[in-house]
Protein backbone atom coordinates (compact mmCIF):
# COMPACT_ATOMS: atom_id res chain seq x y z
CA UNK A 1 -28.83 1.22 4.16
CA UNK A 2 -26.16 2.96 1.66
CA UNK A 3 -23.55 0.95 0.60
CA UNK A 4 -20.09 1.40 -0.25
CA UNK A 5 -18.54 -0.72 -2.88
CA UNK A 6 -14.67 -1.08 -2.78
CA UNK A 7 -13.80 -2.53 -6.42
CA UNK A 8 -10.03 -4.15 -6.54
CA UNK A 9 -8.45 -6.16 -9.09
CA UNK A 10 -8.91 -10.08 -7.32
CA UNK A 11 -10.69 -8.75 -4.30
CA UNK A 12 -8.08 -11.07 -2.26
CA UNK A 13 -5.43 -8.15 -1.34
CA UNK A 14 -5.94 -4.26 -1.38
CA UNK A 15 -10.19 -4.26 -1.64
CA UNK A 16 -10.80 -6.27 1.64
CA UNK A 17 -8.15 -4.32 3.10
CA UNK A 18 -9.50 -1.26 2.33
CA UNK A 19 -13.23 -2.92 3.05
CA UNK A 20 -11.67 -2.79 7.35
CA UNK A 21 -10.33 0.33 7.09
CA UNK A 22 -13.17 2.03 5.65
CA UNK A 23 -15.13 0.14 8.04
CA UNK A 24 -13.48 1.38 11.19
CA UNK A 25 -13.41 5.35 9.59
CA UNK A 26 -17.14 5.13 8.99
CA UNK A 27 -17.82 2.81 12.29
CA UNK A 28 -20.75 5.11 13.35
CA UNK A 29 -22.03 5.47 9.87
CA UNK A 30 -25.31 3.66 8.40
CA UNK A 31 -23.47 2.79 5.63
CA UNK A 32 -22.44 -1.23 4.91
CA UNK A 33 -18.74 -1.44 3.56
CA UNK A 34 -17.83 -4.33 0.91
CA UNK A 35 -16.36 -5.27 -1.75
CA UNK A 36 -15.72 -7.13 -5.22
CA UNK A 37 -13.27 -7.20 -7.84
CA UNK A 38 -12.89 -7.14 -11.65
CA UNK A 39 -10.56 -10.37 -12.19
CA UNK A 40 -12.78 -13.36 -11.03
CA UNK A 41 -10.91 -15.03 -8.35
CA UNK A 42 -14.28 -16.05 -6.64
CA UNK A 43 -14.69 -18.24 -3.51
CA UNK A 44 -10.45 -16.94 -2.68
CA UNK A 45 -9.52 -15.75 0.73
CA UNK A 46 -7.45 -13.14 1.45
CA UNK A 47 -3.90 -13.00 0.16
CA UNK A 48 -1.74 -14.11 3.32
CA UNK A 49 -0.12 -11.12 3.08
CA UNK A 50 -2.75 -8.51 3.66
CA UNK A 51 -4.26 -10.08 6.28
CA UNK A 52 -1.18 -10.08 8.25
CA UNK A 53 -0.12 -6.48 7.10
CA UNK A 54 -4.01 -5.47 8.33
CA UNK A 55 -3.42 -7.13 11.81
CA UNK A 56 0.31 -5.68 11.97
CA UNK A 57 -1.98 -2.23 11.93
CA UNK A 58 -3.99 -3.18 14.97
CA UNK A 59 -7.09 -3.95 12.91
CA UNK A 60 -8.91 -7.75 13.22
CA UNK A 61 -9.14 -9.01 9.63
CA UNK A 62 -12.74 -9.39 9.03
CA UNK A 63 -13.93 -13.17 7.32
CA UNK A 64 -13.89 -12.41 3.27
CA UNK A 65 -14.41 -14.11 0.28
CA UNK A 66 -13.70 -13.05 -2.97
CA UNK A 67 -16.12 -12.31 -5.33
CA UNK A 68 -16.70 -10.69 -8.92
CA UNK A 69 -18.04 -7.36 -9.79
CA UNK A 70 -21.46 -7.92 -11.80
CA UNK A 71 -23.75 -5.27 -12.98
CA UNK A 72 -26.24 -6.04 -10.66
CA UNK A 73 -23.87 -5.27 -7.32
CA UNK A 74 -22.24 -2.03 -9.94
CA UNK A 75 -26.05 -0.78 -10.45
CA UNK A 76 -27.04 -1.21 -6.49
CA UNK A 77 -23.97 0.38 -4.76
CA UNK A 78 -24.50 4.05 -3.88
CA UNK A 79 -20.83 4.76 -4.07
CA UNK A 80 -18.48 2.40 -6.37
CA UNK A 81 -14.88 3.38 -4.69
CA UNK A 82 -12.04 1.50 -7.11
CA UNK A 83 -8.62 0.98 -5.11
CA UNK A 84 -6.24 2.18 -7.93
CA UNK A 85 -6.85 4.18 -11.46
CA UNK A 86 -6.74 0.99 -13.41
CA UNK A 87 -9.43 -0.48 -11.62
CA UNK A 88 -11.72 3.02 -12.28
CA UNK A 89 -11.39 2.59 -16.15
CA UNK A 90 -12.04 -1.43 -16.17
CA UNK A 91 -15.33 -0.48 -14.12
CA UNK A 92 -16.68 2.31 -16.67
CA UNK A 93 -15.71 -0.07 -19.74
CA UNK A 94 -17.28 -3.38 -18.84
CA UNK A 95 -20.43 -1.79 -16.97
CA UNK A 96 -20.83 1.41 -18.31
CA UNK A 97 -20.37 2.59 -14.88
CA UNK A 98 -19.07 6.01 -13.42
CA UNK A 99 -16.75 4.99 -10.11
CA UNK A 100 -14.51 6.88 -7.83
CA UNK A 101 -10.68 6.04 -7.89
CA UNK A 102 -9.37 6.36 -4.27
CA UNK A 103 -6.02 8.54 -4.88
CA UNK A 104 -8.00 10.58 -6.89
CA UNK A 105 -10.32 11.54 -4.15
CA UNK A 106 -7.18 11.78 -1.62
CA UNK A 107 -5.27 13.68 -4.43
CA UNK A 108 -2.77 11.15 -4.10
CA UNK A 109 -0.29 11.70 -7.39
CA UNK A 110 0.30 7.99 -7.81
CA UNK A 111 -1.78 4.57 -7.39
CA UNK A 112 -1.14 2.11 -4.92
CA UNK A 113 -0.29 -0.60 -7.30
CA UNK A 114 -0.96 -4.47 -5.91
CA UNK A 115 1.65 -5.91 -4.21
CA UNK A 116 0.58 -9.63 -5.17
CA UNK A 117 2.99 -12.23 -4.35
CA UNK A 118 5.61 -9.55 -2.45
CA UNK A 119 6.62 -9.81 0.89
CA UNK A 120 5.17 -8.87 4.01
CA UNK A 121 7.47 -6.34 3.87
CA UNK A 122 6.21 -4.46 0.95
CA UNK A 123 2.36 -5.19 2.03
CA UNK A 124 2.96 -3.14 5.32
CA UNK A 125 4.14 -0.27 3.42
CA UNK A 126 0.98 0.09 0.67
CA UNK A 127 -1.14 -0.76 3.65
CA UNK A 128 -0.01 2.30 4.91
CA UNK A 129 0.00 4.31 2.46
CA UNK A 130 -3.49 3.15 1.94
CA UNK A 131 -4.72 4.36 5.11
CA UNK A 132 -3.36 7.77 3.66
CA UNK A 133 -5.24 7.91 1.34
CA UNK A 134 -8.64 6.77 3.08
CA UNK A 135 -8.01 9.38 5.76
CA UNK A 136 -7.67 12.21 2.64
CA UNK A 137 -10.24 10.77 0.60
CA UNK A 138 -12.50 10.39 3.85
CA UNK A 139 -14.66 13.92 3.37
CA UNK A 140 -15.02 13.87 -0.54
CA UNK A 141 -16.60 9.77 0.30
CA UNK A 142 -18.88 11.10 3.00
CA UNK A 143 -20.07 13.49 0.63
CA UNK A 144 -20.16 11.23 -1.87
CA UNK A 145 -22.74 9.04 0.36
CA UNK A 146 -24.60 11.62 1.34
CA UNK A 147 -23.49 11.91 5.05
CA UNK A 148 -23.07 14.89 7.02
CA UNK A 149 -21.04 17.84 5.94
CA UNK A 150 -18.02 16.05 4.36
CA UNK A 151 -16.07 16.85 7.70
CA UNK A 152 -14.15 13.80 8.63
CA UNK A 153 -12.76 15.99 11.58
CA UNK A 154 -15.85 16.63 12.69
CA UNK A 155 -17.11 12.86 12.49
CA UNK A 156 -14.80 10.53 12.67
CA UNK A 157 -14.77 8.00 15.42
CA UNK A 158 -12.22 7.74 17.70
CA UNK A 159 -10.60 3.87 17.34
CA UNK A 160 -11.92 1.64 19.72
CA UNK A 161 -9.32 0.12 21.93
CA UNK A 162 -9.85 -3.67 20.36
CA UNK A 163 -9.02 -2.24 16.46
CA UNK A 164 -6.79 1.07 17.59
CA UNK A 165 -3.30 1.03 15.56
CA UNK A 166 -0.50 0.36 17.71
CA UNK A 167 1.82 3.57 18.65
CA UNK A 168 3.60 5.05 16.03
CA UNK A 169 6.93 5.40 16.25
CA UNK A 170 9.23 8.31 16.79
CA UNK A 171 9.64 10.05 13.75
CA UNK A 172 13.30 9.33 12.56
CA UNK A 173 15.55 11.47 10.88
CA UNK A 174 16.30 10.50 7.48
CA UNK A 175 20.14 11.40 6.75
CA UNK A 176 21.47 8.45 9.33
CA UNK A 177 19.29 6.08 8.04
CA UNK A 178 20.57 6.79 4.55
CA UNK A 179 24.09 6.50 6.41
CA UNK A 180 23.13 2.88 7.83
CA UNK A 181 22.00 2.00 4.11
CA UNK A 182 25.15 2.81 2.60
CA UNK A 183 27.27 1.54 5.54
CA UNK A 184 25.13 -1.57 5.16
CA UNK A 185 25.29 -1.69 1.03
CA UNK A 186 29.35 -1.21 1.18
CA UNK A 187 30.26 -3.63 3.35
CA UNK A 188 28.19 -6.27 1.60
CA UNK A 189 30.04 -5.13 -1.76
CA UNK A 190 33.49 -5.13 0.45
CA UNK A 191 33.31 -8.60 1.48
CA UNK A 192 31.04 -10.72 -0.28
CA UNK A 193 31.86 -13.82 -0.27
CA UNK A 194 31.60 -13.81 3.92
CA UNK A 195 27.98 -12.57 4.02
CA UNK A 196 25.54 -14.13 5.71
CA UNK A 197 22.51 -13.00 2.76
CA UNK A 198 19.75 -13.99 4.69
CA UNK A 199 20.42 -11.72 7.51
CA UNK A 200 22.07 -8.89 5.15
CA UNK A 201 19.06 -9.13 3.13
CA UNK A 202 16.83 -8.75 6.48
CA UNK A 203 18.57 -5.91 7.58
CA UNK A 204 18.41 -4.11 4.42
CA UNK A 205 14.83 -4.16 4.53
CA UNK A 206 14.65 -3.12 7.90
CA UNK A 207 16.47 -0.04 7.43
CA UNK A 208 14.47 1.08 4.03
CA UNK A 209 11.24 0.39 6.29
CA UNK A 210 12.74 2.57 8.85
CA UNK A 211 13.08 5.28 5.95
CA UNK A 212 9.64 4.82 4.98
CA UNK A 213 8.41 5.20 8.05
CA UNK A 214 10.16 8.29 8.63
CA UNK A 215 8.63 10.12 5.75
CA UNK A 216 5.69 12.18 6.65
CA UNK A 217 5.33 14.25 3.42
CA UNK A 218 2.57 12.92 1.59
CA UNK A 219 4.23 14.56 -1.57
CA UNK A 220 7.24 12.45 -0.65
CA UNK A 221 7.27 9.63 -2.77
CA UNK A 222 9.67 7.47 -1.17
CA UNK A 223 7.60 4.91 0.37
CA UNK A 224 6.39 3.49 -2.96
CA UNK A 225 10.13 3.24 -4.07
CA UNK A 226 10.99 1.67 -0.66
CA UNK A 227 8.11 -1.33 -1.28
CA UNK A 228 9.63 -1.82 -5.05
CA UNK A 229 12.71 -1.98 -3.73
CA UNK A 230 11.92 -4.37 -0.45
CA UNK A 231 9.45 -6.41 -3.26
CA UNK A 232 12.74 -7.71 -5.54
CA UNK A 233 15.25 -8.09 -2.45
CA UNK A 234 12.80 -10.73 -0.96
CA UNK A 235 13.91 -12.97 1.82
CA UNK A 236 15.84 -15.42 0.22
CA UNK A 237 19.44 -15.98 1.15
CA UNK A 238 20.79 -16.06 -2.33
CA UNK A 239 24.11 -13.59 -2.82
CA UNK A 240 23.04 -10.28 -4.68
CA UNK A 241 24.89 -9.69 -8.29
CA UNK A 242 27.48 -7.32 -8.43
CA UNK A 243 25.41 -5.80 -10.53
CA UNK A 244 22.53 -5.62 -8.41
CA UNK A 245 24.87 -4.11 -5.51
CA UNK A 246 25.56 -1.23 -7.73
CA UNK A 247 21.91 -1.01 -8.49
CA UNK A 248 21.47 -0.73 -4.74
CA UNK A 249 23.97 1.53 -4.35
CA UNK A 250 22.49 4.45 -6.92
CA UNK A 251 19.22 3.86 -6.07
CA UNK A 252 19.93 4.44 -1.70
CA UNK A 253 21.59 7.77 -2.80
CA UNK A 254 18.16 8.45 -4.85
CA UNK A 255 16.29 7.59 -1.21
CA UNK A 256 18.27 10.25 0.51
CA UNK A 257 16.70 13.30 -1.02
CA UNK A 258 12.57 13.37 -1.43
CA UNK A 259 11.11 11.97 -4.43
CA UNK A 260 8.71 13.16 -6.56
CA UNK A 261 6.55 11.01 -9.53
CA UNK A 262 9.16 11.34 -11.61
CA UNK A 263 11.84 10.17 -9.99
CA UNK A 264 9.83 7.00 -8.83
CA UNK A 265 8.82 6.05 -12.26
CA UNK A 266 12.83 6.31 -12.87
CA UNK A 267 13.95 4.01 -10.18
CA UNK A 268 10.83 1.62 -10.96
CA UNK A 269 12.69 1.59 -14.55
CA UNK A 270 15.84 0.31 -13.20
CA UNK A 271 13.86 -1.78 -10.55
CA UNK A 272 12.59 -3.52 -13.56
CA UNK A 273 16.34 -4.66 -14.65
CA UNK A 274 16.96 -6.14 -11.42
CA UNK A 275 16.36 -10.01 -12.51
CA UNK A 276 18.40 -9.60 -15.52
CA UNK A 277 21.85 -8.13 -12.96
């Protein structure tokens, strides 16, 4: 049987999430799908988080425990397949390894970095984007294994009914949800000491996941900004800063035009100010 070895960074979050995609792309594949991760959180679940973001995508989280990469499971697996860059390099360093990074094989310009301890919110977004990347990566890992021609058109199972995703929805322009941001953003800086911040909070995040969803460039960047952002508003009902409003502000005008890797790392910059608004 070949086997497919997803390598994460706690093997709690991302690696058994990509373990169930993988598993439903290569359903009528002899291949087993597992995984392992380089941080030693053995005998750990999954992270709440990801195994509700998995369900929210009409999959049936599979029973997982965490467990470390060693060099005996590095040496055995016929394809090591590392969830972000990182990962990659901390394989080939402590085993002496060669391993696959999964953007690299979708051609994804930037990792999908771990969302650990962010909200549901965030997790549905990298969960998403990475089922992009499996679906882009899917040809180079069936060549990689050694199955068929490397034509995921040509065979990939249909979903079954039980594990299908759940309709998509209508693809939304994005220029009024960049109106309902900024509607939403001003009147919180207009009036803020009548705000409700749990629900202005909630409906914040509910339009930038509208936004997200709405992008269907994969050179469009703006989901990744969209799950920093969502990550550091949280669901707390604590007032934001004025400082953090104007933060908001700039950074919704950024959202309204596509982004490239650039202009992500510069809004993950001021993302990383927000605590000290």
């Amino acid at each position: 049987m070949t086997t497919l070895l997803v390598v994460g960074g706690a093997d709690t979050g991302r690696a058994p999430l990509v373990v169930a995609l993988l598993r439903q792309r290569l359903s009528a594949q002899a291949v087993t799908v597992e995984s392992a991760g380089v941080l030693g959180h053995d005998g750990d679940s999954w992270q709440p988080e990801a195994r509700l973001a998995l369900q929210h995508l009409g999959f049936t989280p599979h029973e997982h425990v965490a467990r470390s990469l060693t060099e005996e499971l590095a040496q055995s697996a016929d394809l090591l397949l590392t969830v972000d860059r990182g990962v990659a390099r901390a394989v080939e360093l402590r085993f002496g390894v060669e391993s696959a990074a999964l953007p690299d094989l979708a051609g994804a310009v930037r990792d999908v970095v771990d969302p650990f301890r962010m909200t549901l919110d965030s997790w549905l977004v990298y969960a998403r984007e990475l089922d992009q990347q499996i679906r882009a990566a899917l040809p180079k890992i069936r060549q990689a294994l050694g199955m068929a021609d490397g034509n995921a058109a040509a065979s990939e199972p249909a979903p079954s009914p039980a594990a299908a995703a759940p309709p998509a929805q209508p693809a939304l322009a994005a220029p009024p949800i960049i109106q309902r941001l900024r509607t939403l953003v001003s009147g919180i800086a207009g009036l803020p000491e009548v705000i409700d911040w749990a629900k202005a909070r909630a409906a914040i995040r509910e339009a930038l996941q509208l936004l997200a969803a709405a992008v269907s460039d994969p050179s469009d960047l703006r989901p990744g900004a969209v799950a920093m952002l969502i990550g550091v508003l949280g669901q707390e009902a604590t007032p934001l800063s004025p400082g953090q409003l104007a933060m908001l502000r700039e950074i919704v005008e950024q959202l309204a035009q596509p982004l490239d890797g650039m202009a992500v790392g510069q809004i993950a910059g001021q993302i990383g100010r927000w605590s000290q608004l």
